[in-house]
C-alpha atoms as a PDB file:
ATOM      1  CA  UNK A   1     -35.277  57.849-124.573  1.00  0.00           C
ATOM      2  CA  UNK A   2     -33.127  59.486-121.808  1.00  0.00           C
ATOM      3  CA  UNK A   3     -30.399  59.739-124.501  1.00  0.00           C
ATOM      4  CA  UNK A   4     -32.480  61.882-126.934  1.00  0.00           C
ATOM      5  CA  UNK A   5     -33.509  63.602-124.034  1.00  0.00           C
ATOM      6  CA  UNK A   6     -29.948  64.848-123.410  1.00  0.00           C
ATOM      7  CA  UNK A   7     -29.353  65.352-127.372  1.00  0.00           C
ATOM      8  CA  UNK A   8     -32.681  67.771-127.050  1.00  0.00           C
ATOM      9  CA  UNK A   9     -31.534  69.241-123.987  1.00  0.00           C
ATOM     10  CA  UNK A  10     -28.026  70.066-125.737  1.00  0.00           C
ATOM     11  CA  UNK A  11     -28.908  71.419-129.001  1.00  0.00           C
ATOM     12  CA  UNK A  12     -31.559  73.868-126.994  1.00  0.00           C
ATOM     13  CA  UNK A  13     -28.765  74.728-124.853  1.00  0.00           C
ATOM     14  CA  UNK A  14     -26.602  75.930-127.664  1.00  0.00           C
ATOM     15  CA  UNK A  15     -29.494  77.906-128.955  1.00  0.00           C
ATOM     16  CA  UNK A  16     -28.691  81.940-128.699  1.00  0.00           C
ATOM     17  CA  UNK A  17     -31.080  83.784-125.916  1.00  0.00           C
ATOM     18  CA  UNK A  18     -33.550  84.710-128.821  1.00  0.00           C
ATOM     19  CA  UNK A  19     -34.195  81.471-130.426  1.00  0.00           C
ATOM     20  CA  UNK A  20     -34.674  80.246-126.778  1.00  0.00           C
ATOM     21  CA  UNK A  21     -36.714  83.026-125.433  1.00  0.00           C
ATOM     22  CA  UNK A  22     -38.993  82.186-129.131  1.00  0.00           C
ATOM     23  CA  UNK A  23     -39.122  78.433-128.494  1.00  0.00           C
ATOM     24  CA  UNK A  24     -40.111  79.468-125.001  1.00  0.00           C
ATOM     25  CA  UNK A  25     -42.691  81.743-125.693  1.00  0.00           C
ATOM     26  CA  UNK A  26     -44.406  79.352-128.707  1.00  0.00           C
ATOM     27  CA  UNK A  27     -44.525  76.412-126.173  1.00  0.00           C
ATOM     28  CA  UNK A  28     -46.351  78.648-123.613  1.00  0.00           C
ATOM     29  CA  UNK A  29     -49.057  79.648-126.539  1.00  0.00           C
ATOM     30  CA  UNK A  30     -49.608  76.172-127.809  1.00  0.00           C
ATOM     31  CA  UNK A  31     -50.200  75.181-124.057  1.00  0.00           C
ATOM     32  CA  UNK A  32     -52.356  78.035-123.583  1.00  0.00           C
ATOM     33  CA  UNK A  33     -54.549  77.549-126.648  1.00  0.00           C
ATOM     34  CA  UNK A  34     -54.945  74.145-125.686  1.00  0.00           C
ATOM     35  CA  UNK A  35     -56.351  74.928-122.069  1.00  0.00           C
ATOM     36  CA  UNK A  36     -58.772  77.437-123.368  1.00  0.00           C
ATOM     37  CA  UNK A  37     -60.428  75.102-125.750  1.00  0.00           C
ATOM     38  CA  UNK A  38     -60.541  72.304-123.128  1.00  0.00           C
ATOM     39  CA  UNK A  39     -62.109  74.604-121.216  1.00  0.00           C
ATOM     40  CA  UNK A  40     -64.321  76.766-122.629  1.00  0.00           C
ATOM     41  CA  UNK A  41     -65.294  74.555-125.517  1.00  0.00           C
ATOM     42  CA  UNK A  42     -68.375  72.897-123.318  1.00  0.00           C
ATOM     43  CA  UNK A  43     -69.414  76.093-121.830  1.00  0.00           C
ATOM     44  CA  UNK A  44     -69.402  77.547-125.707  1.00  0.00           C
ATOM     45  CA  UNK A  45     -71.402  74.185-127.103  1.00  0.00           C
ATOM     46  CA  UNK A  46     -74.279  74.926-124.566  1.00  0.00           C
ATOM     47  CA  UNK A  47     -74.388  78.480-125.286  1.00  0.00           C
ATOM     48  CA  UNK A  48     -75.195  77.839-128.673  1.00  0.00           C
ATOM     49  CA  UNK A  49     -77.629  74.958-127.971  1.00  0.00           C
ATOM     50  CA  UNK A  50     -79.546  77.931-126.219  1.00  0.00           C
ATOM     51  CA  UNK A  51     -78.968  80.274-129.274  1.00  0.00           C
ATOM     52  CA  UNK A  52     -80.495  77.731-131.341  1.00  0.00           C
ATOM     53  CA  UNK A  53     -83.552  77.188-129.250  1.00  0.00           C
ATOM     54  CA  UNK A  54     -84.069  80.710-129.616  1.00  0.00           C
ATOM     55  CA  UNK A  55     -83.341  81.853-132.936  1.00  0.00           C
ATOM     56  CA  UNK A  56     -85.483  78.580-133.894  1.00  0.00           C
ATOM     57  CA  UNK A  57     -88.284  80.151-131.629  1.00  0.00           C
ATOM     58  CA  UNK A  58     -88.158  83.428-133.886  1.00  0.00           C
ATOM     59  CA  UNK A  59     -88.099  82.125-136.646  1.00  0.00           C
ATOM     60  CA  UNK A  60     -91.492  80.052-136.030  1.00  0.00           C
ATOM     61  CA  UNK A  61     -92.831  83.556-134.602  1.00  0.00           C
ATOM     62  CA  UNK A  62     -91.725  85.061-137.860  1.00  0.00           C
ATOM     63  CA  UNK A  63     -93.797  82.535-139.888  1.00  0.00           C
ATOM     64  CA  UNK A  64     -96.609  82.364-138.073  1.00  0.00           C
ATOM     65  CA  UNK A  65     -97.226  86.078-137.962  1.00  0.00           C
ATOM     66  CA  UNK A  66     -96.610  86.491-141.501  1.00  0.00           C
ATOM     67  CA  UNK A  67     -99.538  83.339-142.087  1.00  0.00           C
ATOM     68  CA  UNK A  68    -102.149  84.917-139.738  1.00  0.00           C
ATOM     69  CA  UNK A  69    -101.456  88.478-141.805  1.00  0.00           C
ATOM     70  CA  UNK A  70    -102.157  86.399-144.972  1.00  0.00           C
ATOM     71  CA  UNK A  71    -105.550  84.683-143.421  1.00  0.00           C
ATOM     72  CA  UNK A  72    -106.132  88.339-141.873  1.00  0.00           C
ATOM     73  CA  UNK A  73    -106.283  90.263-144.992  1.00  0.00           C
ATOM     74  CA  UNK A  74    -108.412  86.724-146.703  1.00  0.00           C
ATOM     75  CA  UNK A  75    -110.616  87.106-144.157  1.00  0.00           C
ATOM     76  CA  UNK A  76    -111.699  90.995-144.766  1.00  0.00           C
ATOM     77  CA  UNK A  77    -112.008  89.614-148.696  1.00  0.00           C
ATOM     78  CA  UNK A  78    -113.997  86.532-148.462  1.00  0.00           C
ATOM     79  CA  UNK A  79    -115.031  85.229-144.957  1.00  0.00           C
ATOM     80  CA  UNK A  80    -115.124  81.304-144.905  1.00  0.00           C
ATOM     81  CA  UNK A  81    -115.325  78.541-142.342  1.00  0.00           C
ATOM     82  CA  UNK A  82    -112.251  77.060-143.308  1.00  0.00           C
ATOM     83  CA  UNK A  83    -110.265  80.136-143.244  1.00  0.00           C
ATOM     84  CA  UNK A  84    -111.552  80.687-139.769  1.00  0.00           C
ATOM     85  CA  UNK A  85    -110.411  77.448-138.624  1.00  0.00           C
ATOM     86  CA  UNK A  86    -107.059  77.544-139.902  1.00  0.00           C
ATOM     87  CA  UNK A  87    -106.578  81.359-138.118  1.00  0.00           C
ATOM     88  CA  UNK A  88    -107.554  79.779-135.207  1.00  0.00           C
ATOM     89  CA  UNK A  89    -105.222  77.094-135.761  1.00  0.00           C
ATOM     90  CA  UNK A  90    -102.262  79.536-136.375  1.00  0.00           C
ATOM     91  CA  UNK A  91    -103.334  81.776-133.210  1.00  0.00           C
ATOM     92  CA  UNK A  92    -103.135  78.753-130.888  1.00  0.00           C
ATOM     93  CA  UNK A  93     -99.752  77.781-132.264  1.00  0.00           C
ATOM     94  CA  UNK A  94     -98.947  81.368-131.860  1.00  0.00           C
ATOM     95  CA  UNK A  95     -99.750  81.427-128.386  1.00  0.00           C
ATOM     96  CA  UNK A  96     -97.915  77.901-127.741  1.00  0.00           C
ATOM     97  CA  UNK A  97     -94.624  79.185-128.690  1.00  0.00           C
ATOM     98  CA  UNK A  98     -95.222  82.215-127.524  1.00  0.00           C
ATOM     99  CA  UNK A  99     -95.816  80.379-124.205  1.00  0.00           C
ATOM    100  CA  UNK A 100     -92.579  78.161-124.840  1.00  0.00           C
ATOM    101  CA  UNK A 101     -90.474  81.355-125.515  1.00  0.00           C
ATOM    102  CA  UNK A 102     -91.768  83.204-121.847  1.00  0.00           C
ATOM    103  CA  UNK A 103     -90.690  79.892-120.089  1.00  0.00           C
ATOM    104  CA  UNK A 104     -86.882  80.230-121.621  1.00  0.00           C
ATOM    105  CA  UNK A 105     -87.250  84.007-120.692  1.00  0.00           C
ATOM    106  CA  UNK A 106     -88.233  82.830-117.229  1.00  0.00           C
ATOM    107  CA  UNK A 107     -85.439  81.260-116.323  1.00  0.00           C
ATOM    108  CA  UNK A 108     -82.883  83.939-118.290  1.00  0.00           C
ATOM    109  CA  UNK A 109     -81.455  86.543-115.294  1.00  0.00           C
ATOM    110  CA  UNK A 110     -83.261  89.611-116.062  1.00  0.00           C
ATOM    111  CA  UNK A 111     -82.338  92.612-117.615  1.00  0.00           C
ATOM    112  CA  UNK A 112     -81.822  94.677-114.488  1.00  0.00           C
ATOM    113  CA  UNK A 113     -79.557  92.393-113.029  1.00  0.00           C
ATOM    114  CA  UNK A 114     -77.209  91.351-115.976  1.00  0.00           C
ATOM    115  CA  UNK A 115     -74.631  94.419-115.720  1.00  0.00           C
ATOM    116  CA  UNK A 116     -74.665  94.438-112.197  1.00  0.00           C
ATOM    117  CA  UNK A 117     -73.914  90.487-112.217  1.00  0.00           C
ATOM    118  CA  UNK A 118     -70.521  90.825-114.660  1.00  0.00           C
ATOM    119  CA  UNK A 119     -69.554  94.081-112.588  1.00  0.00           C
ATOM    120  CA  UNK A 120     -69.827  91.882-108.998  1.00  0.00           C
ATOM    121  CA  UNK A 121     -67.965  88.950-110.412  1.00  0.00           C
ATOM    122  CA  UNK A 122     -65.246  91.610-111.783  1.00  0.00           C
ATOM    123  CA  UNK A 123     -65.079  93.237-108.203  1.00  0.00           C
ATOM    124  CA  UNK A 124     -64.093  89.904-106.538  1.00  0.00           C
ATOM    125  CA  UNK A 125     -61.492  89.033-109.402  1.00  0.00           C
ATOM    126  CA  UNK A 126     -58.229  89.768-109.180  1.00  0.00           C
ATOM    127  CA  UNK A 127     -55.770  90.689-111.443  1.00  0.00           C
ATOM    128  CA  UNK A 128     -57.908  92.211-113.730  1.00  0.00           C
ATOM    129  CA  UNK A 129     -58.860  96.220-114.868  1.00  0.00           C
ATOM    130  CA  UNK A 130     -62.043  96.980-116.298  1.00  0.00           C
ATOM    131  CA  UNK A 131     -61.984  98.902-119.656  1.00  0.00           C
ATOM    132  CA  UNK A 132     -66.160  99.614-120.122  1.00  0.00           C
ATOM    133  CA  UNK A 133     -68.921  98.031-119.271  1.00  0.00           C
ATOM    134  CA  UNK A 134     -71.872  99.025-120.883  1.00  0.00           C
ATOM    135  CA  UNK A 135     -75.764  98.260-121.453  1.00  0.00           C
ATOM    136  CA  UNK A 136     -76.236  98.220-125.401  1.00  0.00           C
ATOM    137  CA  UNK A 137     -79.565  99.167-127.147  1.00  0.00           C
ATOM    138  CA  UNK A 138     -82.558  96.616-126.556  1.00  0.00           C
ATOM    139  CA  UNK A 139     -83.445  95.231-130.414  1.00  0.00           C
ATOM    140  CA  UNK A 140     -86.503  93.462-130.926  1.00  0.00           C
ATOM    141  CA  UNK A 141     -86.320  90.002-131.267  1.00  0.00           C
ATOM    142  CA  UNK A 142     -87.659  90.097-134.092  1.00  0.00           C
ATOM    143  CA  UNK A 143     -86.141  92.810-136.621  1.00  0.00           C
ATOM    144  CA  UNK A 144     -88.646  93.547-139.732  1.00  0.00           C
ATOM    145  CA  UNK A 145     -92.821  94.842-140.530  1.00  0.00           C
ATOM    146  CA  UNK A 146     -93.749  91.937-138.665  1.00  0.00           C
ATOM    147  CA  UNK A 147     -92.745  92.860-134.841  1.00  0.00           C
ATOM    148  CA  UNK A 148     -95.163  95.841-135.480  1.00  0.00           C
ATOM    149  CA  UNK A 149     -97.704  93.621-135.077  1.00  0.00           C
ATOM    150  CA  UNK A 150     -95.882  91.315-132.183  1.00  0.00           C
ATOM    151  CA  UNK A 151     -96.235  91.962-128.691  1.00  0.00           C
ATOM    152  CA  UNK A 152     -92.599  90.478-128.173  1.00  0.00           C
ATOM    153  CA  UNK A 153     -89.636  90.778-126.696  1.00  0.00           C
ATOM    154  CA  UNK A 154     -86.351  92.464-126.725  1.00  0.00           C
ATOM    155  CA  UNK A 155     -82.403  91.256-126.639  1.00  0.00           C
ATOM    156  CA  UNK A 156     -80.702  93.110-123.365  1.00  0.00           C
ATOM    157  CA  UNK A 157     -77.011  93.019-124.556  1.00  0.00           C
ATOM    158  CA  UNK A 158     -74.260  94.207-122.529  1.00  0.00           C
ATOM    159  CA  UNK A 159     -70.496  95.020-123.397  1.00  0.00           C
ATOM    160  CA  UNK A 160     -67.737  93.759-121.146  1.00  0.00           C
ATOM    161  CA  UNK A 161     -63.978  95.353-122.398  1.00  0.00           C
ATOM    162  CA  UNK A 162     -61.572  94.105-119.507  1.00  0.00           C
ATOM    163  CA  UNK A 163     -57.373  93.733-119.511  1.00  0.00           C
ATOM    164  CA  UNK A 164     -55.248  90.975-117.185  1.00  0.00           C
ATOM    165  CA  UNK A 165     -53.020  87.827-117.402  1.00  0.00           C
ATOM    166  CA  UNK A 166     -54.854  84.761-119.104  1.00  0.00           C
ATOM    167  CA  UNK A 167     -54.966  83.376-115.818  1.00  0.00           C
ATOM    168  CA  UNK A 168     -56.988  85.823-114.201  1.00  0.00           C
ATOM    169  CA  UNK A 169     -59.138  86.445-117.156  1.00  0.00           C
ATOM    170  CA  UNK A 170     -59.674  82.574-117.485  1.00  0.00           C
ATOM    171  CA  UNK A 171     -60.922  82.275-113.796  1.00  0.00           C
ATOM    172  CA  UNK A 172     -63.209  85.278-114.166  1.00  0.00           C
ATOM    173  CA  UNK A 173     -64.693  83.550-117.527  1.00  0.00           C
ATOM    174  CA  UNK A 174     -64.873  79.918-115.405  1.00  0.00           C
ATOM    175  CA  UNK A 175     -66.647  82.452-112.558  1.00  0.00           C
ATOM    176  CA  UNK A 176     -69.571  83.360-114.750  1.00  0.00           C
ATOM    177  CA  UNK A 177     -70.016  80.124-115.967  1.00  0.00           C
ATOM    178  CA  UNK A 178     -70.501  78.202-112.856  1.00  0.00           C
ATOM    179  CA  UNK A 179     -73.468  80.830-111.459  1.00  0.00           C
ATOM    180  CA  UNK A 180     -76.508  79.307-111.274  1.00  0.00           C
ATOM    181  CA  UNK A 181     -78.377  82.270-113.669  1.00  0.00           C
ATOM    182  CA  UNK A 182     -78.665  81.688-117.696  1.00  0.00           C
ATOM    183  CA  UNK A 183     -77.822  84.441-120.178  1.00  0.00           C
ATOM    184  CA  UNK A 184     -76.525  83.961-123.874  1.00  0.00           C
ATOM    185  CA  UNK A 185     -72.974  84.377-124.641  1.00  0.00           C
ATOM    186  CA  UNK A 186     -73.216  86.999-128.275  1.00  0.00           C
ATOM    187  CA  UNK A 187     -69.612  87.179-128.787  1.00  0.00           C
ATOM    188  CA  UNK A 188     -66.456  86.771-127.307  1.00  0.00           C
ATOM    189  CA  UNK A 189     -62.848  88.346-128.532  1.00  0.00           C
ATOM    190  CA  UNK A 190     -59.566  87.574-126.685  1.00  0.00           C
ATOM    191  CA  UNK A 191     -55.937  88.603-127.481  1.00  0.00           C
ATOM    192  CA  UNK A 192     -52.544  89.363-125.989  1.00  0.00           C
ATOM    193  CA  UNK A 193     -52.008  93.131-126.318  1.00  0.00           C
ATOM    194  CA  UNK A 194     -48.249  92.874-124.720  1.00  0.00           C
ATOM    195  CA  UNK A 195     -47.484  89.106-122.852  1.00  0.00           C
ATOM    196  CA  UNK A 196     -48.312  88.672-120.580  1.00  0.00           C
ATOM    197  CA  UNK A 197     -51.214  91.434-120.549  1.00  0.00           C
ATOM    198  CA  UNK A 198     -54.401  90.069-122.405  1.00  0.00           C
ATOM    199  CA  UNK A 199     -57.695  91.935-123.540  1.00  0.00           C
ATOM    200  CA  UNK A 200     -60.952  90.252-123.273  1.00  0.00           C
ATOM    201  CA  UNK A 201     -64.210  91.374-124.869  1.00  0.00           C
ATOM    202  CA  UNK A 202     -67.507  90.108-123.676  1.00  0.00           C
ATOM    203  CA  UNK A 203     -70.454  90.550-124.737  1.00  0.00           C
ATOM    204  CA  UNK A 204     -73.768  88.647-123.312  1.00  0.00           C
ATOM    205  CA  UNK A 205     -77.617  89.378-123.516  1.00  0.00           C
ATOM    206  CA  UNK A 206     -80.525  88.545-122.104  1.00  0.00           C
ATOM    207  CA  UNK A 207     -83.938  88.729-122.950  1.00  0.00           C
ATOM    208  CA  UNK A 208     -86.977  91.114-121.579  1.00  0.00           C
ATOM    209  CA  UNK A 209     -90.657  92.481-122.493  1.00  0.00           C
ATOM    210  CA  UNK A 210     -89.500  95.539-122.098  1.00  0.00           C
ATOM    211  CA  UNK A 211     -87.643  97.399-124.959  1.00  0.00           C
ATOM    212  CA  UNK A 212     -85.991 100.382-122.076  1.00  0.00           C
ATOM    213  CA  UNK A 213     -82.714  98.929-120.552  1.00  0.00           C
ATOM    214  CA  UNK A 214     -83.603  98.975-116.804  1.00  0.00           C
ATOM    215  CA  UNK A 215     -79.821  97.927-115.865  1.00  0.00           C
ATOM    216  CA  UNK A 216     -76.636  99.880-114.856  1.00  0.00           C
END
């Protein structure tokens, strides 16, 4: 083994400056790819374990209020008892996931406090310049006819451009994640504009009853 070491060790010595400085560089990026996903992977898992929950919440909101419209318009047509009891039915499931849905939105950080929280973790970073950070439109969480008719809620995203060494970029990311608030991770972009300067772009939401963006 030590033998083949000192082959290796030769033949990289006779290598010209640029193949060594390449070799160099594509060890440092396989390395580096391989401590991001180690990671980051867990903290991206749960983040879309809580995406699901929610997008599985809408959807059931979507159905239902597209059922009780049905039974609605049956029921200015041709009142029956039946009918009646199944739009009862559908209202109380209504209201139990509508119930479920203000208990995740209970323990989200709120809307106020979400830009404010990124910008705070950024101040006590170092290493790193911020590019923009900025409070996107509110959207309805649910997007068609039927949130005319929903007293819902709204997606708070925000926008985080920032520029730094992986390093400092990865601690700020590990920052966020160990706080004890919850907010959903939307997207997140990451590349090496000139090594070893790296450009990260963020973007979290949160969810609110209110469709005005109350934060910074």
């Amino acid at each position: 083994m030590k033998a083949q070491w000192q082959k290796m060790g030769e033949k990289f010595s006779n290598l010209s400056s640029r193949e060594k400085w390449l070799i160099t560089l594509c060890t440092f990026v396989v390395v580096t790819l391989c401590m991001f996903t180690l990671l980051l992977e867990p903290a991206i898992k749960a983040n879309q374990l809580l995406t699901q929950q929610v997008a599985t919440t809408k959807q059931n909101n979507l159905r239902l209020e597209g059922e009780i419209l049905a039974i609605t318009a049956k029921l200015k047509k041709d009142p029956d008892q039946s009918i009646n009891i199944e739009y009862k039915r559908l209202l109380k499931e209504s209201q139990v996931l509508s119930e479920k849905l203000a208990k995740v939105i209970e323990n989200l950080i709120s809307p106020s406090q979400m830009a404010k929280l990124l910008e705070d973790v950024l101040a006590g970073s170092k290493g790193l310049h911020l590019v923009s950070l900025e409070s996107l439109k509110a959207e309805p969480i649910i997007n068609d006819h039927a949130s005319e008719n929903y007293a819902g809620y709204y997606l708070h995203p925000v926008r985080l451009e920032l520029t730094g060494n992986y390093f400092a970029i990865l601690t700020y990311l590990e920052t966020l994640e160990s706080l004890p608030v919850n907010y959903y991770w939307r997207s997140f972009q990451y590349q090496v504009d000139a090594y070893p300067k790296a450009r990260l772009i963020l973007e979290v939401y949160t969810l609110g009853t209110r469709q005005e963006f109350i934060g910074g």
